[in-house]
Protein backbone atom coordinates (compact mmCIF):
# COMPACT_ATOMS: atom_id res chain seq x y z
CA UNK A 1 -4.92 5.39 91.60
CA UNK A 2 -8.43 6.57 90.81
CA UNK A 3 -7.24 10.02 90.81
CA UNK A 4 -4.65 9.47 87.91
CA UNK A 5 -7.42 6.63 85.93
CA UNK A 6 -10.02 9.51 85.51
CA UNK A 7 -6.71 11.89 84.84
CA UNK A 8 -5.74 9.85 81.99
CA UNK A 9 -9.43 9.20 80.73
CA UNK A 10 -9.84 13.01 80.86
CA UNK A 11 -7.27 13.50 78.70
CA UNK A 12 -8.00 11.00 76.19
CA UNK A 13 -4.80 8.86 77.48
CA UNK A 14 -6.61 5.87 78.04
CA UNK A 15 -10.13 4.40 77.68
CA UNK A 16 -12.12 1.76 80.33
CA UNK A 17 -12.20 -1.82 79.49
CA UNK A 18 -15.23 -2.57 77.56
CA UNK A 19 -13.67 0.00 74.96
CA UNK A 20 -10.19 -1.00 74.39
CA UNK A 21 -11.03 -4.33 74.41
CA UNK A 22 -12.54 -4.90 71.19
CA UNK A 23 -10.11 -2.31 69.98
CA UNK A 24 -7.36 -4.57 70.78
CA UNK A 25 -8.67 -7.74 70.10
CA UNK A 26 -9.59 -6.43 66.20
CA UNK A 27 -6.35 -5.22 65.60
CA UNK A 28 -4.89 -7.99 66.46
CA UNK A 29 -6.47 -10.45 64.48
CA UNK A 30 -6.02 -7.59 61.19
CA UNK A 31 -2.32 -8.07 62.05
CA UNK A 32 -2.48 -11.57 61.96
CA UNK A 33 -4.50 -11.89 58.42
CA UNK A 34 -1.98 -9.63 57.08
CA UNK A 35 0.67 -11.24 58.38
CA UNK A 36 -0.31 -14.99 57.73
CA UNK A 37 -1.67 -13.25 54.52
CA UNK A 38 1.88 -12.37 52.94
CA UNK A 39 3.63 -15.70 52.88
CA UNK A 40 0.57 -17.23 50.56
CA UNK A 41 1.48 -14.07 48.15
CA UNK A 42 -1.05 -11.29 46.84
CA UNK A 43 -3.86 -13.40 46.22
CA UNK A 44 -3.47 -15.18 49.56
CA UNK A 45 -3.29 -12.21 51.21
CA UNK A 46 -6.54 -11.28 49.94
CA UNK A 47 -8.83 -13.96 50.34
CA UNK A 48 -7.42 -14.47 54.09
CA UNK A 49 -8.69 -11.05 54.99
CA UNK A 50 -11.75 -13.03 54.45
CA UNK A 51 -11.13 -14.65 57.59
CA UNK A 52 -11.16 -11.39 59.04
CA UNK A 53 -14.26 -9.82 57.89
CA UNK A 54 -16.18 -13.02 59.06
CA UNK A 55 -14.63 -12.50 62.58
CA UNK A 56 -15.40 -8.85 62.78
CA UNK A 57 -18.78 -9.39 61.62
CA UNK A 58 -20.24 -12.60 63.11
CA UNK A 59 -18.01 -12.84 65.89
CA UNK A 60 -17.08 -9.44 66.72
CA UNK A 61 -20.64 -8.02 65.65
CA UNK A 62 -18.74 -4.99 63.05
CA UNK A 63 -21.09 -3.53 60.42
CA UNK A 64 -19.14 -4.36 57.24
CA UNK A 65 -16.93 -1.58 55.64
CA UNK A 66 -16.86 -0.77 51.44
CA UNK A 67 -14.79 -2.28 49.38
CA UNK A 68 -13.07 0.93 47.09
CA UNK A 69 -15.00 -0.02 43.78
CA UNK A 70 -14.02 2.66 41.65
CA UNK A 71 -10.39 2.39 43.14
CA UNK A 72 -10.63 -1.37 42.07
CA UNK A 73 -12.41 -0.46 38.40
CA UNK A 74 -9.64 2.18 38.09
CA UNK A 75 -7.22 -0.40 38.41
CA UNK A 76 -8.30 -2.84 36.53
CA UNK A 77 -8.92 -0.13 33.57
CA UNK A 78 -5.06 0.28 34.12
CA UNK A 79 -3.88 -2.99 34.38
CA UNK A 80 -5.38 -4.01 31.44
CA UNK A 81 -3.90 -1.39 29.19
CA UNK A 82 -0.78 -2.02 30.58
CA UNK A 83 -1.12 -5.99 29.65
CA UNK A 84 -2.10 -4.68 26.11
CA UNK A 85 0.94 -2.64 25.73
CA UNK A 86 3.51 -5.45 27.14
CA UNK A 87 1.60 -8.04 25.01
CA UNK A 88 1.51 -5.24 21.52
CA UNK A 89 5.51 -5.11 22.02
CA UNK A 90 5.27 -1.43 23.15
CA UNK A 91 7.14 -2.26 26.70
CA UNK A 92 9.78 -3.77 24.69
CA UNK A 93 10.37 -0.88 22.59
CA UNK A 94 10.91 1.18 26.03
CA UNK A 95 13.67 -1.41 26.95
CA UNK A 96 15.57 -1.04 23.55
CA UNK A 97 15.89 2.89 23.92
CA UNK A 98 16.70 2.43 27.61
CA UNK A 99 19.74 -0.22 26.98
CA UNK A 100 20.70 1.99 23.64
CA UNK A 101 21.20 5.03 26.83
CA UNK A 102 22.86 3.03 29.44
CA UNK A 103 25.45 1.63 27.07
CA UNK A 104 26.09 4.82 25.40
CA UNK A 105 27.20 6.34 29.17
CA UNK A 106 28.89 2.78 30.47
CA UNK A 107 31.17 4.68 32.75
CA UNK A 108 28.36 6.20 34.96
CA UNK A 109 26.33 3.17 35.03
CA UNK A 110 25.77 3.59 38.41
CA UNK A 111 23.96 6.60 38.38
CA UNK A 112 22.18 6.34 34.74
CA UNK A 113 20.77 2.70 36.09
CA UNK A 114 18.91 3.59 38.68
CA UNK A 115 17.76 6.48 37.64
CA UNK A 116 16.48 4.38 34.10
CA UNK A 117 14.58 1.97 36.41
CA UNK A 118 12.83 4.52 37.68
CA UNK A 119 11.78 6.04 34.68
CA UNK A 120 10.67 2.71 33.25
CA UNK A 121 8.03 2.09 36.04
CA UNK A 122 6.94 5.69 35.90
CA UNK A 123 5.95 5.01 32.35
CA UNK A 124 4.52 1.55 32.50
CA UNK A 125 3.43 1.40 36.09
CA UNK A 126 5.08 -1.30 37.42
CA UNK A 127 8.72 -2.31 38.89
CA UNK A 128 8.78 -5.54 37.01
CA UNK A 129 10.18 -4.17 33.97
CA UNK A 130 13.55 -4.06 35.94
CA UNK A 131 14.16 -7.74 35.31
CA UNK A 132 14.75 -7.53 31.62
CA UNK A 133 16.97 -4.66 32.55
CA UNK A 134 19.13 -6.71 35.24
CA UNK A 135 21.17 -8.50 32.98
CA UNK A 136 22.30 -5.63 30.84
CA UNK A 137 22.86 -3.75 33.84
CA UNK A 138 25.19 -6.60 34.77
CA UNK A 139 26.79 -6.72 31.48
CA UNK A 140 27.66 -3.06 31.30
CA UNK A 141 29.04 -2.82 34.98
CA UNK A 142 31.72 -5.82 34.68
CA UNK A 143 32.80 -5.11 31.41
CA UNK A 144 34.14 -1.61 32.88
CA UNK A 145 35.25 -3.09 35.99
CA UNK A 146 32.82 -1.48 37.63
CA UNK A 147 31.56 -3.51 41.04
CA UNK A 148 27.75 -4.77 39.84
CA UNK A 149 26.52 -4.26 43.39
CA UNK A 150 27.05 -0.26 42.66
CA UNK A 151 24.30 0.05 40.27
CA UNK A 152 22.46 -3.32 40.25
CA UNK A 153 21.34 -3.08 44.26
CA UNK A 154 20.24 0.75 43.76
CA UNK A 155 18.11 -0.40 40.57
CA UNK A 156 16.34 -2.95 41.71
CA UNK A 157 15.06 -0.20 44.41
CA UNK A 158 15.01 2.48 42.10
CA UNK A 159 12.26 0.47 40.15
CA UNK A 160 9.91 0.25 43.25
CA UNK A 161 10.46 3.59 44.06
CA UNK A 162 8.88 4.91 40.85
CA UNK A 163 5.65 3.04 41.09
CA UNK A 164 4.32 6.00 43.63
CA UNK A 165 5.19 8.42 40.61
CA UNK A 166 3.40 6.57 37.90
CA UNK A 167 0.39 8.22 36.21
CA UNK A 168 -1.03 4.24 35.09
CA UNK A 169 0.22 2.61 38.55
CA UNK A 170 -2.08 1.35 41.13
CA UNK A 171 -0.59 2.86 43.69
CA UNK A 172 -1.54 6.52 42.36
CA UNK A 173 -4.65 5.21 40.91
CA UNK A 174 -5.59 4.34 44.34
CA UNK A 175 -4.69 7.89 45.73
CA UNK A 176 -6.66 9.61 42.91
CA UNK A 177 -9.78 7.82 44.22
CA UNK A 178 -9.29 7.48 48.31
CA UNK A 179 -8.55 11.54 47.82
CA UNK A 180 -11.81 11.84 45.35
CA UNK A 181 -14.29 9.85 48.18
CA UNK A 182 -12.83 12.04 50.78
CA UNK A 183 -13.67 15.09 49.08
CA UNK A 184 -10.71 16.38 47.81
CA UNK A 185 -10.60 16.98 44.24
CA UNK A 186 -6.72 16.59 43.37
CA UNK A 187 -5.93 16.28 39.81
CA UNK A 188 -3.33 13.40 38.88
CA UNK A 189 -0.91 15.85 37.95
CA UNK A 190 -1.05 17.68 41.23
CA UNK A 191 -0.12 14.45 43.14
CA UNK A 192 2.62 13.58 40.18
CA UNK A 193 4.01 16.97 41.16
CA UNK A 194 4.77 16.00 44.63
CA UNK A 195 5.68 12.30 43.89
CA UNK A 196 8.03 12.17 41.02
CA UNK A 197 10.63 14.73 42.34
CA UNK A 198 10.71 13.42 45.60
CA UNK A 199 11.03 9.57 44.44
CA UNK A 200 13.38 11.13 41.25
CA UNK A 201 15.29 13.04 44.44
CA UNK A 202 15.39 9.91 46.40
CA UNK A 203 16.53 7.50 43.78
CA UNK A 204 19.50 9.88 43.05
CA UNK A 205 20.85 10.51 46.27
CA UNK A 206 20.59 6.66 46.61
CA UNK A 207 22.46 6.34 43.47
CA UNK A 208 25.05 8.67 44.01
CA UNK A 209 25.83 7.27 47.71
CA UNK A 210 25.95 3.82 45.64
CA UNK A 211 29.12 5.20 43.29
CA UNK A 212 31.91 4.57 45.56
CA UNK A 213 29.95 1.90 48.15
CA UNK A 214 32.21 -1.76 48.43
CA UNK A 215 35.77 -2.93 47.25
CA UNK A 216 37.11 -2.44 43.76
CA UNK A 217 36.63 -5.49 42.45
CA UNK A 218 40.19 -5.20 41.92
CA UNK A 219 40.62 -5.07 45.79
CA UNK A 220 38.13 -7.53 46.81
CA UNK A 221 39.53 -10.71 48.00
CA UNK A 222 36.54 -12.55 47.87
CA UNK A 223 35.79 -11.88 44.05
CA UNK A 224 39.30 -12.21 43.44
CA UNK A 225 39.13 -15.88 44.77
CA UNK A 226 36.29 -16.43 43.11
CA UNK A 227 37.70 -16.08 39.56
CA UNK A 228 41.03 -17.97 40.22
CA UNK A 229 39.02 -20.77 38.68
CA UNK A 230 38.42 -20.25 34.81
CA UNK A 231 35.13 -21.64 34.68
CA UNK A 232 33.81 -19.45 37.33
CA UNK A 233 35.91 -16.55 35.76
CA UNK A 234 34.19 -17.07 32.40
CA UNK A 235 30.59 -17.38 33.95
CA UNK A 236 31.66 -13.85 35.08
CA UNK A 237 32.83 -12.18 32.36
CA UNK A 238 30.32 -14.14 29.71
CA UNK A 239 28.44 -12.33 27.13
CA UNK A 240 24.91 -10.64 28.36
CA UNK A 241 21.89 -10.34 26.70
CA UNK A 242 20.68 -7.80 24.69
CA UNK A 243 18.17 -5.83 22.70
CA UNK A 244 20.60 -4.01 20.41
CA UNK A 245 20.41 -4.77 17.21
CA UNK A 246 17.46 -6.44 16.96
CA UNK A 247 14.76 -5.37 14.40
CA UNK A 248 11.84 -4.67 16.17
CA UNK A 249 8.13 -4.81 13.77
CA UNK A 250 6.15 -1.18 13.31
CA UNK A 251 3.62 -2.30 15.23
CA UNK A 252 5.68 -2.58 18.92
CA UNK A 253 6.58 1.28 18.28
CA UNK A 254 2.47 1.62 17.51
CA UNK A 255 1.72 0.45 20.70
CA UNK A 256 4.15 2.72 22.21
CA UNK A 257 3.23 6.00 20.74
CA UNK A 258 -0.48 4.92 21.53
CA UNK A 259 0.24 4.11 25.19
CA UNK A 260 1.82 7.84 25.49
CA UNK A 261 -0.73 9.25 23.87
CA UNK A 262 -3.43 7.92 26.29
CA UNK A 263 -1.41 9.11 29.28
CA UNK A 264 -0.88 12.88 27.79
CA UNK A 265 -4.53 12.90 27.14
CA UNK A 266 -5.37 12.24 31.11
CA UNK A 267 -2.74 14.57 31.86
CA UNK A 268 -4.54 17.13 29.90
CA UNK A 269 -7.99 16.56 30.81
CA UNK A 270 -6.73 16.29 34.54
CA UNK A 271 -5.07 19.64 34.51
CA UNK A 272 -8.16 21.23 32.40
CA UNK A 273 -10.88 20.32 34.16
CA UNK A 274 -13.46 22.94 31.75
CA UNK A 275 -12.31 19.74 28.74
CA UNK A 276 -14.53 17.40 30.66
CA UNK A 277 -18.22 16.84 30.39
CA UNK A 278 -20.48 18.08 32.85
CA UNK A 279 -23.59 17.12 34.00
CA UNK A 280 -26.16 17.39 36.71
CA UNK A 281 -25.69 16.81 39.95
CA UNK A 282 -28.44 16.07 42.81
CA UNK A 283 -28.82 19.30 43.46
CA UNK A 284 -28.94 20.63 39.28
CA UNK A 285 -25.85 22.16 39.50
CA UNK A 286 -23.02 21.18 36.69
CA UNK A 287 -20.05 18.91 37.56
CA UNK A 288 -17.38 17.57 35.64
CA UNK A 289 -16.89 13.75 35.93
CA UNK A 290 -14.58 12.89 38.11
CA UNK A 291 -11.15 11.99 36.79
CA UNK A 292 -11.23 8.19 38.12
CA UNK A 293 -13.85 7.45 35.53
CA UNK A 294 -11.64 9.33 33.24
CA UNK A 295 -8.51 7.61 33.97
CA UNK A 296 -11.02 4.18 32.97
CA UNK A 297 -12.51 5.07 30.10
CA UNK A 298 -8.99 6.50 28.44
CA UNK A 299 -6.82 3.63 29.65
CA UNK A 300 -9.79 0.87 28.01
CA UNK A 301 -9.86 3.20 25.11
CA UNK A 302 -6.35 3.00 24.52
CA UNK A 303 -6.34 -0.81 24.96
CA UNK A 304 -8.80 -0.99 22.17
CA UNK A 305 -6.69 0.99 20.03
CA UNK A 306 -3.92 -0.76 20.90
CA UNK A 307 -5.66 -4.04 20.24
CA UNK A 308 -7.29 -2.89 16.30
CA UNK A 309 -4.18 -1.20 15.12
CA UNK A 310 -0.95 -3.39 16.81
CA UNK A 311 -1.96 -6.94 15.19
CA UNK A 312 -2.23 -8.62 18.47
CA UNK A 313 -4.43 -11.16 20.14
CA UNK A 314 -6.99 -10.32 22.72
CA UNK A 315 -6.59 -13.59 24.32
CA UNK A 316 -2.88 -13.34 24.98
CA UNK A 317 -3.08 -10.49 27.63
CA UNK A 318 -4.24 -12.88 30.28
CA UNK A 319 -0.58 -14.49 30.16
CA UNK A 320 1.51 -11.26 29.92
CA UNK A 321 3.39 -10.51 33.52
CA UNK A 322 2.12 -7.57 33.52
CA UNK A 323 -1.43 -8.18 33.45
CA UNK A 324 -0.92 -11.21 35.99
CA UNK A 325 0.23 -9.50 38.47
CA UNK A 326 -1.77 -5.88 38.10
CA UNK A 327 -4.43 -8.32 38.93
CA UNK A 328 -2.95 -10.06 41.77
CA UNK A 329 -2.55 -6.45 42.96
CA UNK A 330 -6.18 -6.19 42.93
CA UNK A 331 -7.43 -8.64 44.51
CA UNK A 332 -5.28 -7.96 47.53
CA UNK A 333 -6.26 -4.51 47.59
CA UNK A 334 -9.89 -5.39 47.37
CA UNK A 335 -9.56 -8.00 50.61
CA UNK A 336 -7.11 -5.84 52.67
CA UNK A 337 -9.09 -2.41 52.00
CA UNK A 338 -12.43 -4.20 52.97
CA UNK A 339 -11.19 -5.92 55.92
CA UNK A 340 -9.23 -2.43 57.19
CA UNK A 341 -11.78 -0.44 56.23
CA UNK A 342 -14.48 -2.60 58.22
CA UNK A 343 -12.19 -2.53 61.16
CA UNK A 344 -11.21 1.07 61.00
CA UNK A 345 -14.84 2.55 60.36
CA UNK A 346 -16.21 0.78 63.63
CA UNK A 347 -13.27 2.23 65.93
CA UNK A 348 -13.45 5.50 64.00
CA UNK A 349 -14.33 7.83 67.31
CA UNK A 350 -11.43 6.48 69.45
CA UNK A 351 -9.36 6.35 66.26
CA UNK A 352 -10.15 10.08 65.41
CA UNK A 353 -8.75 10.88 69.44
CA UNK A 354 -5.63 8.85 69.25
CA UNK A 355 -4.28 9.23 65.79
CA UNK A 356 -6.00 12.94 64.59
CA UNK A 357 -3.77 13.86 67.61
CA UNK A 358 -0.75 12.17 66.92
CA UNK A 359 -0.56 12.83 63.77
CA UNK A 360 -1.23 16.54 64.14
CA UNK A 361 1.70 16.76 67.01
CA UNK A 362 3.82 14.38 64.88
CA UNK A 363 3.52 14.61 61.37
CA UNK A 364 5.81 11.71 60.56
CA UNK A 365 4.78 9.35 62.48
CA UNK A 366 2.00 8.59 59.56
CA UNK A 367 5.38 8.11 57.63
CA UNK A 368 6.74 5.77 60.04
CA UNK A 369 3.17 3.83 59.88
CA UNK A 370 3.38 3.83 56.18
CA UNK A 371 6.48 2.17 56.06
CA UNK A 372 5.75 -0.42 58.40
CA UNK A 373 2.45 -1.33 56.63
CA UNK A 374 3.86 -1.67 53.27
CA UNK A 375 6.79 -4.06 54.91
CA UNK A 376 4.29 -5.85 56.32
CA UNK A 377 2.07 -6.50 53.40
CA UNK A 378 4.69 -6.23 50.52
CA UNK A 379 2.95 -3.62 48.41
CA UNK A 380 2.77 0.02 48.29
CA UNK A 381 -0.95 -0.36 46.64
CA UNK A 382 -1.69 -2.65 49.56
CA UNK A 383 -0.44 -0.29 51.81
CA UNK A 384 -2.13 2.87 50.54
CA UNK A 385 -5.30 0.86 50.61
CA UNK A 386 -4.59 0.39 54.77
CA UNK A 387 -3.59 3.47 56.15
CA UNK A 388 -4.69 6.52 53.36
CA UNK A 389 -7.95 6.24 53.92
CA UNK A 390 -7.78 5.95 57.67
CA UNK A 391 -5.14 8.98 57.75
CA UNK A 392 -7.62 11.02 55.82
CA UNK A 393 -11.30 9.21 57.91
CA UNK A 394 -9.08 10.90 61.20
CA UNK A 395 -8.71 14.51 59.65
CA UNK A 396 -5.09 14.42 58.54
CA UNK A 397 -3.65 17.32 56.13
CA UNK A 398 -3.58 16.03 52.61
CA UNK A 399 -0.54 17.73 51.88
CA UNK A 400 1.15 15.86 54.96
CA UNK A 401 -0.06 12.59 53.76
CA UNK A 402 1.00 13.17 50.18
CA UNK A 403 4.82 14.83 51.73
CA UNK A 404 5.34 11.38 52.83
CA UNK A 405 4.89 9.51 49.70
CA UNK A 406 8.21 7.72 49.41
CA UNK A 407 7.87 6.15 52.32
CA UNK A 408 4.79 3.75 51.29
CA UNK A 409 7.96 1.89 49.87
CA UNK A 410 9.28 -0.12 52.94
CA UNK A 411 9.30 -3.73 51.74
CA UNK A 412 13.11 -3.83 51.09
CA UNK A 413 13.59 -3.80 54.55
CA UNK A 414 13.92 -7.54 54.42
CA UNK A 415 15.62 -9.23 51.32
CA UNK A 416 12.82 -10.63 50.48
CA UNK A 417 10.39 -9.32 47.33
CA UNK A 418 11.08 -11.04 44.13
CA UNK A 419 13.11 -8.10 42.07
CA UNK A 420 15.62 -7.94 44.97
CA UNK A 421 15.87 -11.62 45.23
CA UNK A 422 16.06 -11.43 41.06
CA UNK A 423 18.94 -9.01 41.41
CA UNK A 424 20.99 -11.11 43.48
CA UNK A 425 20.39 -13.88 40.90
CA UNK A 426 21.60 -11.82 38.10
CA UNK A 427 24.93 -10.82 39.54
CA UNK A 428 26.84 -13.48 38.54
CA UNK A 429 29.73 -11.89 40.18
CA UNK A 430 28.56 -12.43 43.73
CA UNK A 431 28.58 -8.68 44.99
CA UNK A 432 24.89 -7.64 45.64
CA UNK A 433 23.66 -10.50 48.38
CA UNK A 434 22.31 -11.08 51.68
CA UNK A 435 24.16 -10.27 54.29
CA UNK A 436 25.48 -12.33 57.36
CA UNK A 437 23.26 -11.10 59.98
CA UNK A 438 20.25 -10.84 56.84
CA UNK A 439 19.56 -7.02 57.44
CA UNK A 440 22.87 -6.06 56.35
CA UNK A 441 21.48 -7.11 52.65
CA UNK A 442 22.80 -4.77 49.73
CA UNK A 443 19.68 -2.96 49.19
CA UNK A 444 19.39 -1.68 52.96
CA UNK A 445 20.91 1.51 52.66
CA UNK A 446 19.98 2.75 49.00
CA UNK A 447 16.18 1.78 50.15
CA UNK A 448 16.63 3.82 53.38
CA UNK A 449 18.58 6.83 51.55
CA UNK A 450 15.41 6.78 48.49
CA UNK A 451 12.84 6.81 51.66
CA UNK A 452 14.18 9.25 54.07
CA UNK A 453 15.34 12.12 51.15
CA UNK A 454 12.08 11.62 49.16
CA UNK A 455 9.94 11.99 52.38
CA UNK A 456 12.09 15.69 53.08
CA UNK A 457 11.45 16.54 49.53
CA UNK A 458 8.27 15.13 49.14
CA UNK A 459 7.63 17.70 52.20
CA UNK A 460 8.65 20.81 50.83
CA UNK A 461 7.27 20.17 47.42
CA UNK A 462 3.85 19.07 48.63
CA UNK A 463 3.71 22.23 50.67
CA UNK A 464 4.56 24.32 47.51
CA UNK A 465 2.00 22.98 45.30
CA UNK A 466 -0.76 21.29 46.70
């Protein structure tokens, strides 16, 4: 037995005692704060990892980690031009011309949806835009006798999906500044190049896998029994909502045009990196600023435009959605990156054996522990927060963590996160639900589908750009 202990110690298989012990015992109580976390929400999640920094450092005796300031001033610059544009009317104007599309194709709902989702939260940032969209989704699908389930499930994925390929998200506003602290100077256009074809390649595989998935409704006994009774046949078949035809004031198409202008400006400075100002370093040699303070000052310049020339009220951003929950994504990105990081950083030399090696024999296994983490804490910001910083701390290829992208989306593995819940809500027909045995949900397979072809496509475009 000796013999094969000092074997596997050799070998870096295993570690005495006194090591693994603490390694253990501090992972297990991170799993439990982010686990007990999640069912208080965002905000619970964050100030529980509170509990977890005091145990690592009075209990467990761990020097405290960082908190990622300029990750959380980034996004907070972000969120807050975001709430300025949904508040200004701006986001509204988006929804208009992305109804005016959808009902102009009605027959190929199923494949224009999903793929209009996914453009909305790659311009605004965030996946909760797909709720105004949900109804006219609906509307459009059962007036063509098309089953709702085809394009509503694959949306209400669709929408997550595009938050890793949003230039004003936090989840890329994280990457930009975990990949800045680690030393690698990758413009936001670099890492857009990788993300939005592979989510954009995802979401349409999912989609088109979605245009023949279920019964007719024509064929389906259980909708067919549904609408035997005229009320229920009538809640149905009732009239939608809509944008169409609605004057909407100068000032929301403003705000738009603003809002664009601010991104194509970042884009620009991010891709021309001789635009920026330079100054000193330490060492008296010239530097651009980095593009993280960029990406602030823009996005709170824009606001400010937004806010003199759109006849809106300061004080009314603190209630948009928007806003509310850009911030709930940053305060559980400042506890769970402080807590990780403080737990990571003091197992860093047994962390750099185990995983640099893993991940260097096995490439996607960092996918696989992607996935899990963002199931776990509901967030792909949350998630990227967790594990990119440790992937990159242990020596993994850039290129490999930003091939596997997609999968930081994992938390419609259980029917549980509010759009999906939303969508089931808004299908008045009955088609897109929970399954019997709960993991047989509608949104299962189009998740899986977006994950596992954006992660191959993520891969070969990562490796032909970055």
């Amino acid at each position: 037995m000796q013999v094969v202990f000092n074997y596997l110690v050799s070998r870096g298989l295993f570690y005495p005692h006194k090591v693994v012990k603490p390694l253990l015992f501090g992972l297990i109580v991170l799993l439990a704060c982010l686990v007990f976390g999640v069912r208080h929400g965002g905000i619970g999640l964050a100030v529980i990892s509170g509990i977890g920094l005091v145990i690592y450092t009075f209990v467990f005796g761990y020097q405290p980690g960082k908190p990622p300031i300029d990750v959380m001033l980034t996004i907070l610059a972000v969120v807050t031009c975001a709430g300025f544009l949904q508040t200004s009317g701006g986001l509204t104007v988006m929804l208009k011309y992305a109804e005016m599309f959808l009902r102009s194709n009605p027959k190929h709902v199923t494949i224009f949806a999903p793929l209009t989702t996914w453009f909305l939260t790659v311009l605004c940032g965030t996946g909760h835009v797909v709720y105004t969209m949900f109804p006219i989704i609906y509307d459009i699908a059962i007036k063509e006798g098309i089953r709702p389930e085809r394009p509503m499930a694959v949306s209400s994925v669709a929408s997550q999906a595009g938050i890793c390929a949003s230039p004003v998200s936090v989840a890329v506003v994280s990457i930009v500044g975990f990949m800045s602290v680690a030393g690698y100077s990758y413009t936001v256009l670099q890492i857009l190049a990788v993300a939005i074809p592979a989510t954009f390649f995802g979401v349409l595989c999912a989609a088109l896998w979605s245009y023949r998935r279920g019964r007719e409704l024509a064929d389906d006994e259980r909708f067919q029994e549904f609408i035997k009774d005229p009320e229920n046949k009538a809640y149905v078949y009732g009239e939608g909502e809509t944008l169409q035809g609605k004057e909407l004031p100068s000032s929301y198409y403003h705000a738009m045009y603003i809002f664009f202008a601010g991104i194509l400006v970042i884009a620009i400075l991010g891709n021309v990196p001789a635009l920026l100002p330079h100054f000193p370093d330490a060492k008296g040699a010239m530097k651009a600023i980095s593009m993280t303070t960029v990406i602030q000052m823009v996005m709170l310049f824009v606001a400010a435009m937004i806010l003199l020339f759109c006849n809106i009220k300061a004080k009314d951003v603190g209630n948009s959605q928007v806003f509310r929950s850009g911030i709930v994504a940053l305060v559980s990105v400042y506890g769970v990156a402080w807590m990780a990081d403080t737990y990571f950083s003091n197992h860093m030399v047994l962390l750099k054996e185990w995983l640099g090696t893993a991940v260097t024999a096995y490439p996607w296994a960092y996918a696989i522990f992607a996935f899990l983490t963002s199931k776990l804490v509901n967030s792909q910001a949350a998630a990227i927060a967790i594990v990119m910083p440790l992937a990159l701390k242990v020596g993994m290829d850039p290129v490999i963590i930003m091939s596997f992208i997609s999968a930081c989306y994992g938390y419609f593995f259980l029917p549980t996160y509010p759009s999906d819940l939303a969508c089931i809500g808004f299908d008045r027909s009955g088609t897109t639900r929970i399954g019997k045995y709960i993991l047989n949900h509608s949104f299962m397979i189009p998740g899986l589908i977006i994950v596992f072809t954006g992660c191959c496509m993520g891969f070969v475009v990562a490796h032909i750009v970055l």
